[in-house]
N, C-alpha and C. Protein backbone atom coordinates (compact mmCIF):
# COMPACT_ATOMS: atom_id res chain seq x y z
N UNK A 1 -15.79 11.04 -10.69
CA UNK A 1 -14.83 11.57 -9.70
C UNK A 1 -13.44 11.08 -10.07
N UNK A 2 -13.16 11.42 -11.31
CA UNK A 2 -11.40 10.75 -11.69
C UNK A 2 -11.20 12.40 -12.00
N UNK A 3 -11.37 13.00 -12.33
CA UNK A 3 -10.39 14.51 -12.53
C UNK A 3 -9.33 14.34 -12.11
N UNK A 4 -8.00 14.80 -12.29
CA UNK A 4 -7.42 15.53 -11.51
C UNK A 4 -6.71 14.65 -10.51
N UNK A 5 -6.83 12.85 -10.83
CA UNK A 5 -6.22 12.03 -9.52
C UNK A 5 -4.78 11.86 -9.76
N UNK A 6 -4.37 11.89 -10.93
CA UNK A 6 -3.10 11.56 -10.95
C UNK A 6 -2.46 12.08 -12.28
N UNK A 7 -0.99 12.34 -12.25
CA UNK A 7 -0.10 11.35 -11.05
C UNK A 7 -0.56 12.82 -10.28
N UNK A 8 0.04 11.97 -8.63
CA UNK A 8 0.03 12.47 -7.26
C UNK A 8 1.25 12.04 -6.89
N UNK A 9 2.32 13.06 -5.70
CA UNK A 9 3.05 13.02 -5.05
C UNK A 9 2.70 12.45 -3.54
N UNK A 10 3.04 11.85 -2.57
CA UNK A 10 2.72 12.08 -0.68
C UNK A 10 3.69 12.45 -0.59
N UNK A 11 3.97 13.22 0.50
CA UNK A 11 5.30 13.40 0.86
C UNK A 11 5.16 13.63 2.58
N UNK A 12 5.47 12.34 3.05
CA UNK A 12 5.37 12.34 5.10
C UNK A 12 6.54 12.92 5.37
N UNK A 13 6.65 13.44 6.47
CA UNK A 13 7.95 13.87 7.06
C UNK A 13 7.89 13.30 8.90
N UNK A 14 8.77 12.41 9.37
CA UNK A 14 8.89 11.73 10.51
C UNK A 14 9.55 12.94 11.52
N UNK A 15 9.84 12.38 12.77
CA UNK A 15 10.91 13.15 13.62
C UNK A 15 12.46 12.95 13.04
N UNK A 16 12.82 12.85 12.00
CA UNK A 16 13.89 12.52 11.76
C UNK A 16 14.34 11.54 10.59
N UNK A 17 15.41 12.19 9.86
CA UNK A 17 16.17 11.53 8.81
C UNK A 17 15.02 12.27 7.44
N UNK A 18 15.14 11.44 6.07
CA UNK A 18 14.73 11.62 4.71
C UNK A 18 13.49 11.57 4.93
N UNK A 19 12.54 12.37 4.52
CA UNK A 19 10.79 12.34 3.94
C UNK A 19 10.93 11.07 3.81
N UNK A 20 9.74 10.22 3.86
CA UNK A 20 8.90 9.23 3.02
C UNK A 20 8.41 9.97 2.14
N UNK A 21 8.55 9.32 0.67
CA UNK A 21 7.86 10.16 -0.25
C UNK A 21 6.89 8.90 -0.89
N UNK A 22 5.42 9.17 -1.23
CA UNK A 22 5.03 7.91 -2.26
C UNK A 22 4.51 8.52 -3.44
N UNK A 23 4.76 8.10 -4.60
CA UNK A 23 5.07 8.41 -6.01
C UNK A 23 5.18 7.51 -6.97
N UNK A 24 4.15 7.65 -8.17
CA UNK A 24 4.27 6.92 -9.19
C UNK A 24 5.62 6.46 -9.66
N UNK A 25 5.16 4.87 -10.18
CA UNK A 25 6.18 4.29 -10.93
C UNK A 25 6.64 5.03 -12.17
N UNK A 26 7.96 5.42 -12.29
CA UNK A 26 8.48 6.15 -13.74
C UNK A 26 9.19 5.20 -14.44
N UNK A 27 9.18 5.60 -15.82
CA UNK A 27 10.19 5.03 -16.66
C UNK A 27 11.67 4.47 -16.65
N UNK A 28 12.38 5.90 -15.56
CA UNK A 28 13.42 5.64 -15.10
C UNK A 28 14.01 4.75 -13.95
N UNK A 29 12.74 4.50 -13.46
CA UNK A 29 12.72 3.52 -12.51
C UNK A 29 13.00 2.06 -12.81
N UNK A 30 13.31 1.84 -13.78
CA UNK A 30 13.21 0.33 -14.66
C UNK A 30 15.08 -0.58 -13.64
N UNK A 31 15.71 0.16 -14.16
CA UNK A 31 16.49 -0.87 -12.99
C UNK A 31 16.89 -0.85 -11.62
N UNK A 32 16.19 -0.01 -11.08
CA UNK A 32 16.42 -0.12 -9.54
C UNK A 32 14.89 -1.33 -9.00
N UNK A 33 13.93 -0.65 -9.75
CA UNK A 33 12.44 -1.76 -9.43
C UNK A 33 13.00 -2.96 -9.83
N UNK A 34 13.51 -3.21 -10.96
CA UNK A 34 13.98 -4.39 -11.11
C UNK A 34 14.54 -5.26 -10.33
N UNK A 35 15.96 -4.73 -9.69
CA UNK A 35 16.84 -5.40 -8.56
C UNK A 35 15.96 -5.44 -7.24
N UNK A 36 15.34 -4.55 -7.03
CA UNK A 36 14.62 -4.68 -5.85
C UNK A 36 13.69 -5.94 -5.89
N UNK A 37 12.90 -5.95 -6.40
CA UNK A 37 11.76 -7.34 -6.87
C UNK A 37 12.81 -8.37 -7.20
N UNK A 38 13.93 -8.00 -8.01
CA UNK A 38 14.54 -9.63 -7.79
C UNK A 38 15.52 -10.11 -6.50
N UNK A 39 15.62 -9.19 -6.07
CA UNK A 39 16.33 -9.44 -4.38
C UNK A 39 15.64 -9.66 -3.74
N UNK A 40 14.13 -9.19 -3.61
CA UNK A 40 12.47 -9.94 -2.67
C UNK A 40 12.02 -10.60 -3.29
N UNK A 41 12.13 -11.61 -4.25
CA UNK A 41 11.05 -12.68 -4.52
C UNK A 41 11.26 -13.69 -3.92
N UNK A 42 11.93 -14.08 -2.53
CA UNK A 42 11.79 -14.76 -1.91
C UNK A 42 10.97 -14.57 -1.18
N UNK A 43 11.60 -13.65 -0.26
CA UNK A 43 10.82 -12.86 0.74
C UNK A 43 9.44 -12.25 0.97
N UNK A 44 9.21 -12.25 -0.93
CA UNK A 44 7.43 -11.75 -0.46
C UNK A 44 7.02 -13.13 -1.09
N UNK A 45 7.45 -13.72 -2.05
CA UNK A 45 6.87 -14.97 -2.27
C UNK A 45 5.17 -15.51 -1.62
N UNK A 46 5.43 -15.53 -0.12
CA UNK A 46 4.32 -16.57 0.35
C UNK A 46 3.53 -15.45 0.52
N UNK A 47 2.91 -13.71 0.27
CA UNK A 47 2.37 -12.88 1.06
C UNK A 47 1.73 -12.61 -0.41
N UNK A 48 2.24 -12.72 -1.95
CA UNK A 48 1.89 -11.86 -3.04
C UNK A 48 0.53 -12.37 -3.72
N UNK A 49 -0.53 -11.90 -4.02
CA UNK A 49 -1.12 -12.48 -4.98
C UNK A 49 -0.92 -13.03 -6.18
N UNK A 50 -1.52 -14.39 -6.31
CA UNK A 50 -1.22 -15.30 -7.55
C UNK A 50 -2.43 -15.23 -8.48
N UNK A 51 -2.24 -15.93 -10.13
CA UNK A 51 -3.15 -16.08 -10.50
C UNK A 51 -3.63 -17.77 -10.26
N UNK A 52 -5.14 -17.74 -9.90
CA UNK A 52 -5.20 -19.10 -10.64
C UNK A 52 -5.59 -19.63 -11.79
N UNK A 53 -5.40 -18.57 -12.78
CA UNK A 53 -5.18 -19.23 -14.08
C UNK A 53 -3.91 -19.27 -14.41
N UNK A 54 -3.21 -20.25 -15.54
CA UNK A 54 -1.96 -19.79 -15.88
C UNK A 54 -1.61 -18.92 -16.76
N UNK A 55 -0.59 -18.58 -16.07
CA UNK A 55 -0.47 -16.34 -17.01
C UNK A 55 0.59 -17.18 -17.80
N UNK A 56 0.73 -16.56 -19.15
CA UNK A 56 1.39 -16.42 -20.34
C UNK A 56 3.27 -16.12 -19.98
N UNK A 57 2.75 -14.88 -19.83
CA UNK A 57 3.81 -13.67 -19.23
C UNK A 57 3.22 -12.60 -18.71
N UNK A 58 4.38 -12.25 -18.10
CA UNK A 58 4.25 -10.79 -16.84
C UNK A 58 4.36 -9.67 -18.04
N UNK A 59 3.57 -8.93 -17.70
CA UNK A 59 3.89 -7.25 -18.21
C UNK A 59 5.19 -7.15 -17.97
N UNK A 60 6.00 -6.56 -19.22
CA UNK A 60 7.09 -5.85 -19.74
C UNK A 60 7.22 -4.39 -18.82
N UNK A 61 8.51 -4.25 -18.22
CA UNK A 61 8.43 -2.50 -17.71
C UNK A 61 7.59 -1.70 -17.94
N UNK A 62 7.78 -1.16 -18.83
CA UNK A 62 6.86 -0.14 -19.56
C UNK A 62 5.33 -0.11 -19.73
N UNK A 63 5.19 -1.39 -19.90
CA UNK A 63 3.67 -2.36 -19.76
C UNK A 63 3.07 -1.33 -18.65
N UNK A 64 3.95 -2.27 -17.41
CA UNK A 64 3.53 -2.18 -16.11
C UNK A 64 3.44 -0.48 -15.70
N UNK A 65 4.12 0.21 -15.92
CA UNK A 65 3.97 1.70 -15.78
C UNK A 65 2.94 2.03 -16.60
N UNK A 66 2.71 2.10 -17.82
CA UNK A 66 1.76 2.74 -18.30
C UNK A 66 0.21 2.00 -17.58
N UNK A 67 0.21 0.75 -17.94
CA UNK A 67 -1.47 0.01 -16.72
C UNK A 67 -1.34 0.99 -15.68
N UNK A 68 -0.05 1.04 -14.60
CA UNK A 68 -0.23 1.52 -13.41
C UNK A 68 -1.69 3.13 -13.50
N UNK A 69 -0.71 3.74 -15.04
CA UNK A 69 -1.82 5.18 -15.45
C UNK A 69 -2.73 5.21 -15.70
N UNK A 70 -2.37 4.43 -16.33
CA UNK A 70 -4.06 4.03 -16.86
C UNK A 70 -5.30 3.91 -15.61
N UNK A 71 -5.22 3.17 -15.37
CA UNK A 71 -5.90 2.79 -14.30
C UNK A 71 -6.00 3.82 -12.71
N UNK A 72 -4.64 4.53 -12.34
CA UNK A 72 -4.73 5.89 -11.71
C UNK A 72 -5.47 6.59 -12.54
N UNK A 73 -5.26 7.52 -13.72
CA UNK A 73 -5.92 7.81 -14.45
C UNK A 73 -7.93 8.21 -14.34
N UNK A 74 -8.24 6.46 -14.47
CA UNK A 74 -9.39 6.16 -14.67
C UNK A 74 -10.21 6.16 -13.11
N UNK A 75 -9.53 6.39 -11.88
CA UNK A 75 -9.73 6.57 -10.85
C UNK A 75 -10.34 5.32 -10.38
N UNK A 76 -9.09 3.88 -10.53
CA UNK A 76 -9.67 2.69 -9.63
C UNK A 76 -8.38 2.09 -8.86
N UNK A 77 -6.94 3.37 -9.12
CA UNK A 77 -5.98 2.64 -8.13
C UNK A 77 -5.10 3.74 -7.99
N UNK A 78 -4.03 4.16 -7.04
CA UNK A 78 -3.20 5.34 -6.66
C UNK A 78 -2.05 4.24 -6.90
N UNK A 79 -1.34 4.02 -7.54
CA UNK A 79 0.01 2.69 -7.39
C UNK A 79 1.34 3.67 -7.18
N UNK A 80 1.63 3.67 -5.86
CA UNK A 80 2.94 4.00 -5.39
C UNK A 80 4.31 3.52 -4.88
N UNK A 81 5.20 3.42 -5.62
CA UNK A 81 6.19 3.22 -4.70
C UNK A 81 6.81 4.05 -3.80
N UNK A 82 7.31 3.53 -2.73
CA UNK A 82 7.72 4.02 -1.46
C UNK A 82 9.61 4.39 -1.91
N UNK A 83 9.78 5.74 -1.32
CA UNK A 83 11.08 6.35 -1.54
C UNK A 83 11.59 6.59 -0.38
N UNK A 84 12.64 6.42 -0.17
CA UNK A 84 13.45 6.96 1.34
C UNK A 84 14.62 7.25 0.43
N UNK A 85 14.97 8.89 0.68
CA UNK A 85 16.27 9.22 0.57
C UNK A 85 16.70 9.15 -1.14
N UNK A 86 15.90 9.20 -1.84
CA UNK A 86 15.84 8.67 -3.16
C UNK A 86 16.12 7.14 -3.74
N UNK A 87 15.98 6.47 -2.72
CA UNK A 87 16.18 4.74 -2.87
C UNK A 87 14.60 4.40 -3.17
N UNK A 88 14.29 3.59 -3.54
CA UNK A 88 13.24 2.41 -3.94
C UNK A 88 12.92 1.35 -2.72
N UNK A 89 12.12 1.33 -1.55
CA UNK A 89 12.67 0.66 -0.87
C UNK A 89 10.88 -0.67 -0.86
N UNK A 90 9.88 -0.18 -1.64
CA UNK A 90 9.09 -1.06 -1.68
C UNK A 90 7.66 -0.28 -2.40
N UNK A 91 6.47 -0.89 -2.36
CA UNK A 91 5.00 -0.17 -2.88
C UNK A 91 4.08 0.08 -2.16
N UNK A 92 3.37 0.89 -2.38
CA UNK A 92 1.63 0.56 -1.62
C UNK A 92 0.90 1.06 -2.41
N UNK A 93 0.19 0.66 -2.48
CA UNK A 93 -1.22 0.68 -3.58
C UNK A 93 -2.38 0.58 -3.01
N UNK A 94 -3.12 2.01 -3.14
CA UNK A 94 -4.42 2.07 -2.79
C UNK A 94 -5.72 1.45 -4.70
N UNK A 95 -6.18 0.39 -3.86
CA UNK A 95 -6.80 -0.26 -5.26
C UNK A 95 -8.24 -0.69 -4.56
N UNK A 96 -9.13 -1.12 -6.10
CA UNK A 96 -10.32 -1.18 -5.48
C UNK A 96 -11.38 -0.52 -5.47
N UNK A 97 -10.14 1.28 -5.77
CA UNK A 97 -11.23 2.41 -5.36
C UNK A 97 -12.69 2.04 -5.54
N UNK A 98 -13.79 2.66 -4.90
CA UNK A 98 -15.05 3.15 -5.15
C UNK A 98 -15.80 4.72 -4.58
N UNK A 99 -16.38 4.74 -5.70
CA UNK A 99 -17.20 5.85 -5.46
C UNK A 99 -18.36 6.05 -5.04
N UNK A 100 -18.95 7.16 -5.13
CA UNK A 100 -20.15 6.79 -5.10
C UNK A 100 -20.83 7.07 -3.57
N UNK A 101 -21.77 6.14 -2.99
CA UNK A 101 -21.92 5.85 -1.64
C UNK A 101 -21.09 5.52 -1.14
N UNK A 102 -20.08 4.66 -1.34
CA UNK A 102 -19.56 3.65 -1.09
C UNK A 102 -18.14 4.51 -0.19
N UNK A 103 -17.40 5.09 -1.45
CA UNK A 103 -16.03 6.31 -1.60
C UNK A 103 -15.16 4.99 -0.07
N UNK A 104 -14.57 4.08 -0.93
CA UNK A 104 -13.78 3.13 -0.12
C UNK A 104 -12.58 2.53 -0.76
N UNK A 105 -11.53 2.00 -0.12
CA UNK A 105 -10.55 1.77 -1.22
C UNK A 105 -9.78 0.58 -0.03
N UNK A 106 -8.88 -0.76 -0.85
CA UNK A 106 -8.05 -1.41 -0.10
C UNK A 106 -6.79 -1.03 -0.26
N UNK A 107 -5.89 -1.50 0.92
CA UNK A 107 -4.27 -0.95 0.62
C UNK A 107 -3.56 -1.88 0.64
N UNK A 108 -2.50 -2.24 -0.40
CA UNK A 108 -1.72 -3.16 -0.51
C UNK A 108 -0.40 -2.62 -0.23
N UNK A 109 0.48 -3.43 0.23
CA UNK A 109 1.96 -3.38 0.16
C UNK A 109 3.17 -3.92 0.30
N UNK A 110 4.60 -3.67 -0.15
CA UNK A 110 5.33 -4.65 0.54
C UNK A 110 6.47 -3.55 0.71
N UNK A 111 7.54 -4.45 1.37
CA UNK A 111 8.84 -3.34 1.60
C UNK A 111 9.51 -4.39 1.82
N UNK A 112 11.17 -3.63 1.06
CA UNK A 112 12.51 -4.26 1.26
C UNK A 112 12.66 -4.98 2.35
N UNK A 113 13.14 -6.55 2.37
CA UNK A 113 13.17 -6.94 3.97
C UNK A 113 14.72 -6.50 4.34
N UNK A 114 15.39 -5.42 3.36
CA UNK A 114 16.61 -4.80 4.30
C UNK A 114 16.20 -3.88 4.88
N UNK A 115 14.77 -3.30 4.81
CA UNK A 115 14.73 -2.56 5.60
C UNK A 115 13.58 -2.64 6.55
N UNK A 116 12.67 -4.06 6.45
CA UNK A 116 12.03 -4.51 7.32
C UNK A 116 12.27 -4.19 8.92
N UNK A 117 10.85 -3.79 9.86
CA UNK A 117 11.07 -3.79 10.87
C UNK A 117 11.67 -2.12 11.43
N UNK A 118 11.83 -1.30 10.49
CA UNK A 118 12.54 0.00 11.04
C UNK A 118 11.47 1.42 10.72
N UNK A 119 10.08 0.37 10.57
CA UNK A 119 8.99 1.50 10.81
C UNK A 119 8.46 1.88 9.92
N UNK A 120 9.30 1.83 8.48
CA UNK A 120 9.03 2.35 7.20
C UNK A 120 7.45 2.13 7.11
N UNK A 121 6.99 0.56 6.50
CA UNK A 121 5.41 0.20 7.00
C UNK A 121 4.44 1.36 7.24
N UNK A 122 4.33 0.93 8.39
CA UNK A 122 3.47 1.84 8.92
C UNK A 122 3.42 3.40 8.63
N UNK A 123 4.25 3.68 8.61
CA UNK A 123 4.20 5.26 8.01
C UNK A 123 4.19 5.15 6.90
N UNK A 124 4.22 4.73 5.97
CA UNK A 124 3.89 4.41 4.14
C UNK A 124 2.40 4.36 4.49
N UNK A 125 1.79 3.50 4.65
CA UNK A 125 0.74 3.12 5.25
C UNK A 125 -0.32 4.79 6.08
N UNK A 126 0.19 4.98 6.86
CA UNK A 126 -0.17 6.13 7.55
C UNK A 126 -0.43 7.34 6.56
N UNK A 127 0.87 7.92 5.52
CA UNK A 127 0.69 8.67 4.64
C UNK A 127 -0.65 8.37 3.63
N UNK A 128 -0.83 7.10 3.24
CA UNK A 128 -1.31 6.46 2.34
C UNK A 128 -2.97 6.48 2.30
N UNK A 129 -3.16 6.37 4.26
CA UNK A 129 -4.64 6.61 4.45
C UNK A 129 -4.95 7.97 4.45
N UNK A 130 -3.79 9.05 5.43
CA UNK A 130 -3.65 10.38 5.04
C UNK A 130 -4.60 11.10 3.66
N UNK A 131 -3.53 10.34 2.51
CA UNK A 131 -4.08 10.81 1.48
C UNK A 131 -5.25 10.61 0.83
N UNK A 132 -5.97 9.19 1.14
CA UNK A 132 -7.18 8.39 0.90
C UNK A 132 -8.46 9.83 1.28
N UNK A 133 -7.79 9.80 2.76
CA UNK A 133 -9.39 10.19 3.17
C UNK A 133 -9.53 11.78 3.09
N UNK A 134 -7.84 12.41 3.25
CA UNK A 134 -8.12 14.05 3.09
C UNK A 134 -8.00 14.77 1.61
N UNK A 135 -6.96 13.22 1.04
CA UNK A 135 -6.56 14.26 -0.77
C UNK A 135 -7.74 13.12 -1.20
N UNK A 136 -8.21 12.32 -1.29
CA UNK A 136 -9.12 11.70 -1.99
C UNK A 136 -10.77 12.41 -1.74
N UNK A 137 -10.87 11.75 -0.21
CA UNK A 137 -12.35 12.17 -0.03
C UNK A 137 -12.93 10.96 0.63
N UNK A 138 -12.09 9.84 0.41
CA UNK A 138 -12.86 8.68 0.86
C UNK A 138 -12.90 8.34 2.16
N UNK A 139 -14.30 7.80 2.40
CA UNK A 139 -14.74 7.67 3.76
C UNK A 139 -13.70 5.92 4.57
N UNK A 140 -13.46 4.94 3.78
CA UNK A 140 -12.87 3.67 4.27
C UNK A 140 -11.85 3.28 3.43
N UNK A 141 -10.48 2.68 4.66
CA UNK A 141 -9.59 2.06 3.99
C UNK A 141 -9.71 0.79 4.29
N UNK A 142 -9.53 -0.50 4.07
CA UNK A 142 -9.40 -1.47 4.21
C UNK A 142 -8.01 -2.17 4.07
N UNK A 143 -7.65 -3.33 4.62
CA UNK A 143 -5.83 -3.73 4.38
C UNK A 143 -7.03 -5.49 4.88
N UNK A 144 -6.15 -6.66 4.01
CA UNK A 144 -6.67 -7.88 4.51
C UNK A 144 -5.18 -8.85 3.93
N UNK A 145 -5.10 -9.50 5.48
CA UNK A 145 -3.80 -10.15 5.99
C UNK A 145 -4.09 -10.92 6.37
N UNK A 146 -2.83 -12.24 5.50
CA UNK A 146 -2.89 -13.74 5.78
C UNK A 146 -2.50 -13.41 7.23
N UNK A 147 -3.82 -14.61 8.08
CA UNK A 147 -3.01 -14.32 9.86
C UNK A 147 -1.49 -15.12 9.59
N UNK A 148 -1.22 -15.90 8.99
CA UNK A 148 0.43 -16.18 9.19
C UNK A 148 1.36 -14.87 8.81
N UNK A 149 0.60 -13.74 8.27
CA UNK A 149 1.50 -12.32 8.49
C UNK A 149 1.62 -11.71 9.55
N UNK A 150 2.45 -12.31 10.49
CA UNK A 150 2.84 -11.30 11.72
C UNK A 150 3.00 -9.99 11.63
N UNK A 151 4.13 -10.10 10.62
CA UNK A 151 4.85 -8.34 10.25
C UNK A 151 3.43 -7.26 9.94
N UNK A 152 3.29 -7.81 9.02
CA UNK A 152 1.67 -7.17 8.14
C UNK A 152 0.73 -6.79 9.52
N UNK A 153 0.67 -7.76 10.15
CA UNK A 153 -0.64 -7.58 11.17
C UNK A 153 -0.07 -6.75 12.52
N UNK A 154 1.21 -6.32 12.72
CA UNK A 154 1.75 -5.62 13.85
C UNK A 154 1.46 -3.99 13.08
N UNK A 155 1.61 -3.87 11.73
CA UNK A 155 1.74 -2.91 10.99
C UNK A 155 0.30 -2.07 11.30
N UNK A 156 -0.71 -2.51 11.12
CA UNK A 156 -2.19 -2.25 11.16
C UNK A 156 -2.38 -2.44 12.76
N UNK A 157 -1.95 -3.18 13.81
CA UNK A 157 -2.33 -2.77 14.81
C UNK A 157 -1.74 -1.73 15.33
N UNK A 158 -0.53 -1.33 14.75
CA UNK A 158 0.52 -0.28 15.48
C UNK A 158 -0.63 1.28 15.37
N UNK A 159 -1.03 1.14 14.05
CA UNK A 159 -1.84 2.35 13.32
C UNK A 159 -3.42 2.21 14.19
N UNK A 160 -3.88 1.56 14.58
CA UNK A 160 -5.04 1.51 15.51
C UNK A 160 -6.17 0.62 14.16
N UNK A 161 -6.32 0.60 13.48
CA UNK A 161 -7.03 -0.60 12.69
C UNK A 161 -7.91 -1.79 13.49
N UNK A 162 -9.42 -1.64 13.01
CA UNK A 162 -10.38 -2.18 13.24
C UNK A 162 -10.21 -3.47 13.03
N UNK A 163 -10.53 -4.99 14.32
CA UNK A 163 -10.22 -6.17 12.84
C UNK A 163 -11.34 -6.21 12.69
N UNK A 164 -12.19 -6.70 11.55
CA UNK A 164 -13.69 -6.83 11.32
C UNK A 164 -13.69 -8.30 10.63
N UNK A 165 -12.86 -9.34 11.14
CA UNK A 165 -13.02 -10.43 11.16
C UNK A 165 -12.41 -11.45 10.49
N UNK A 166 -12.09 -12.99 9.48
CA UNK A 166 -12.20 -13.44 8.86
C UNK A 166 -12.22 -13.59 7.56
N UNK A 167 -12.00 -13.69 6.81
CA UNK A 167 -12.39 -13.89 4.93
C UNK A 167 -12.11 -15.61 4.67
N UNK A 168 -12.53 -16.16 4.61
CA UNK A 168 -12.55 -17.42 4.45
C UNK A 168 -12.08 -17.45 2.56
N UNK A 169 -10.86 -17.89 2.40
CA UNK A 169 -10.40 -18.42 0.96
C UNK A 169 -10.73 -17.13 0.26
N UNK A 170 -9.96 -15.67 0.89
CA UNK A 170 -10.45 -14.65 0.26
C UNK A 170 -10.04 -14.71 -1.16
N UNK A 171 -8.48 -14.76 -0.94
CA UNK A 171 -7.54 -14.52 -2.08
C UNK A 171 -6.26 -15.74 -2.66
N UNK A 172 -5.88 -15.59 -3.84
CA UNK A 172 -5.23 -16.51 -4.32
C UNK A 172 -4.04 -16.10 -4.59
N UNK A 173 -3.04 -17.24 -3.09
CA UNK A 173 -1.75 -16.49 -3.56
C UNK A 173 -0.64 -17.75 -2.96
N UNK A 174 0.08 -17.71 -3.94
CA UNK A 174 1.25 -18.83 -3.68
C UNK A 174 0.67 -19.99 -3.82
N UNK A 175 -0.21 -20.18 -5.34
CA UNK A 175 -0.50 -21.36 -5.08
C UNK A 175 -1.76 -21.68 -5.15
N UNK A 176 -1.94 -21.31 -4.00
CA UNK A 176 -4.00 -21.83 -2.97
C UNK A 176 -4.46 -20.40 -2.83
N UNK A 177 -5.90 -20.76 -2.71
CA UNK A 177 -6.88 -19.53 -1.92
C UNK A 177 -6.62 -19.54 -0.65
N UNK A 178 -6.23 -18.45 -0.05
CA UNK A 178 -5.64 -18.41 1.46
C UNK A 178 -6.99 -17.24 2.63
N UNK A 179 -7.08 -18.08 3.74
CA UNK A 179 -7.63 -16.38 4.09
C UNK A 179 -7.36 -15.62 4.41
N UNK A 180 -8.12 -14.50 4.80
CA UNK A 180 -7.72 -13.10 5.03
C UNK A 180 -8.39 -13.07 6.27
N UNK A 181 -7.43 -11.74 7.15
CA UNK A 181 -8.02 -11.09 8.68
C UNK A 181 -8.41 -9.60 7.81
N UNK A 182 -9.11 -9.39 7.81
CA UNK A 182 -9.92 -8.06 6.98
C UNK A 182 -9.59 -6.77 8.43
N UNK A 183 -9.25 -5.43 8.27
CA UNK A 183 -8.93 -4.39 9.13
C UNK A 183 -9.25 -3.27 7.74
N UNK A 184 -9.89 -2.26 9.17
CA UNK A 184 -10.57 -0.79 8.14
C UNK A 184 -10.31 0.55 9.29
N UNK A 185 -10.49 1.14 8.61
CA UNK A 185 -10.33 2.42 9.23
C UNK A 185 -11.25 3.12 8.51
N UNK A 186 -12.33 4.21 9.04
CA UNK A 186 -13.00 5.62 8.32
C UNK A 186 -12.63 6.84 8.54
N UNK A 187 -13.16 7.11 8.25
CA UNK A 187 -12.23 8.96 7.77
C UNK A 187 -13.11 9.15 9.67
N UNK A 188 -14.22 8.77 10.33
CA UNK A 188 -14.39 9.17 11.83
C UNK A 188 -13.19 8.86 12.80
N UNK A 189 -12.75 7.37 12.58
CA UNK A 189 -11.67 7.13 13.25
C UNK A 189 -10.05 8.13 13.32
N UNK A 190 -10.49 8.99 12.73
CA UNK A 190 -8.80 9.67 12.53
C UNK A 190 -8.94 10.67 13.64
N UNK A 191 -10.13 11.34 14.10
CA UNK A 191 -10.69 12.09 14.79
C UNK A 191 -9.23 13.53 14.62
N UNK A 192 -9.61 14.46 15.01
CA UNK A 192 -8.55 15.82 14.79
C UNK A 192 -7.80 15.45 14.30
N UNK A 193 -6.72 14.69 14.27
CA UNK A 193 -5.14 14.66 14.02
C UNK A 193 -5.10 13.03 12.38
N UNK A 194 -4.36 13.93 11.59
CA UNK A 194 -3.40 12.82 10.49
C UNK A 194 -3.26 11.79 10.80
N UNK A 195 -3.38 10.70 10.52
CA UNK A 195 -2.89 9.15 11.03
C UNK A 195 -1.41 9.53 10.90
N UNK A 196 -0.46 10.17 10.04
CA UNK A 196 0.92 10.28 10.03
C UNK A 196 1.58 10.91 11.52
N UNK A 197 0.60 12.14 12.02
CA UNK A 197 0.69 12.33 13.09
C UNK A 197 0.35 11.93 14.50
N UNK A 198 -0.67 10.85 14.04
CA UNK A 198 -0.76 10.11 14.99
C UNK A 198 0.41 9.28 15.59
N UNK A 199 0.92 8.64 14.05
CA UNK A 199 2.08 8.29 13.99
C UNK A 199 3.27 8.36 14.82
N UNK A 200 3.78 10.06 14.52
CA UNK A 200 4.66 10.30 14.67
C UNK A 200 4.76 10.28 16.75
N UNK A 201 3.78 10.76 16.85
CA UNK A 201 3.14 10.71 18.58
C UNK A 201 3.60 10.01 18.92
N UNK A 202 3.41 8.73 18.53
CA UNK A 202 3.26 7.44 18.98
C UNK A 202 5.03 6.69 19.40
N UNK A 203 5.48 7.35 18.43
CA UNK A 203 6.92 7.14 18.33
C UNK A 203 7.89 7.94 19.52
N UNK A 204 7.00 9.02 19.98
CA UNK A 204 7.94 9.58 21.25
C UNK A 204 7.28 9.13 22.45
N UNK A 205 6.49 8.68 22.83
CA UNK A 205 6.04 7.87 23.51
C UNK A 205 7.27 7.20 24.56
């Protein structure tokens, strides 16, 4: 089941202002991704996965775009960055994929903390499961957040997200094995309506 996965466009549209668009990393993208990641490596610092072995070096630009294909490609990750207005404003990455029985995937992400807090999140996010369960096929998304992520964990409750508990020393990041609050959603939970449109509902409220 890799035919045909990539590259892929999303393209959400809110009550207002520029599409969210999510879309592969390009070539041309090399110095705006750049400044962006070096203006947040504070800021995501304590949230990013680490290795605990010691890495050599980081993938080179180009590196990193072509893996990203590769691996879309081979149907085990969708790696998107998030666009507003034609700016760069952060990623989400559906990774993990499986097939099979299984047809499940986790979602990673981060966003500009200039533009933290103004909703972006969640609707990246929203598009992201959108596409999982109606352009993919897959039945579960999963997202797993250090509980010291407030932001992260308002994000997934805003969207209605299951918690299904705990991960004790899931993942290794900043350092130490940290745990995780594990949250899922299935393609039953969306019931009639888009999570984007759930979304958008939610916002006129």
């Amino acid at each position: 089941m890799t035919g045909g996965l990539w590259p892929v466009t999303v393209t959400a549209r809110g009550a207002g202002g520029s599409p969210l668009i999510l879309r592969g990393l390009r070539g041309r993208d090399r110095r705006q991704w750049e400044a962006l990641r070096a203006e947040n490596s504070e800021w995501l610092r304590p949230w990013e996965a680490t290795s605990p072995e010691p890495v050599a070096t980081a993938l080179a630009f180009r590196q990193l775009v072509r893996h990203y294909d590769r691996e879309a490609s081979e149907g085990r990750l969708q790696p998107f960055v998030i666009e507003i207005g034609g700016r760069l404003v952060g990623q989400m990455h559906l990774f993990a994929i499986a097939w099979g029985s299984l047809r499940s995937a986790c979602a990673g992400y981060w966003v500009a903390e200039s533009v933290a807090g103004q909703g972006i999140m969640p609707f990246a996010l929203a598009a992201a499961c959108d596409h999982a369960f109606l352009g993919l096929g897959l039945h579960r998304v999963e997202v797993n957040i250090r509980p010291e992520n407030a932001a992260s964990l308002r994000v997934v409750e805003k969207l209605g997200f299951r918690d299904e508990g705990v991960r004790l020393r899931y993942l290794h990041i900043d350092g130490q094995w940290r745990d995780h609050r594990s949250f899922a959603l299935t393609s039953e939970d969306l019931g009639r309506c888009s999570l984007v449109e759930r979304w958008n509902h939610s916002q006129h409220r």
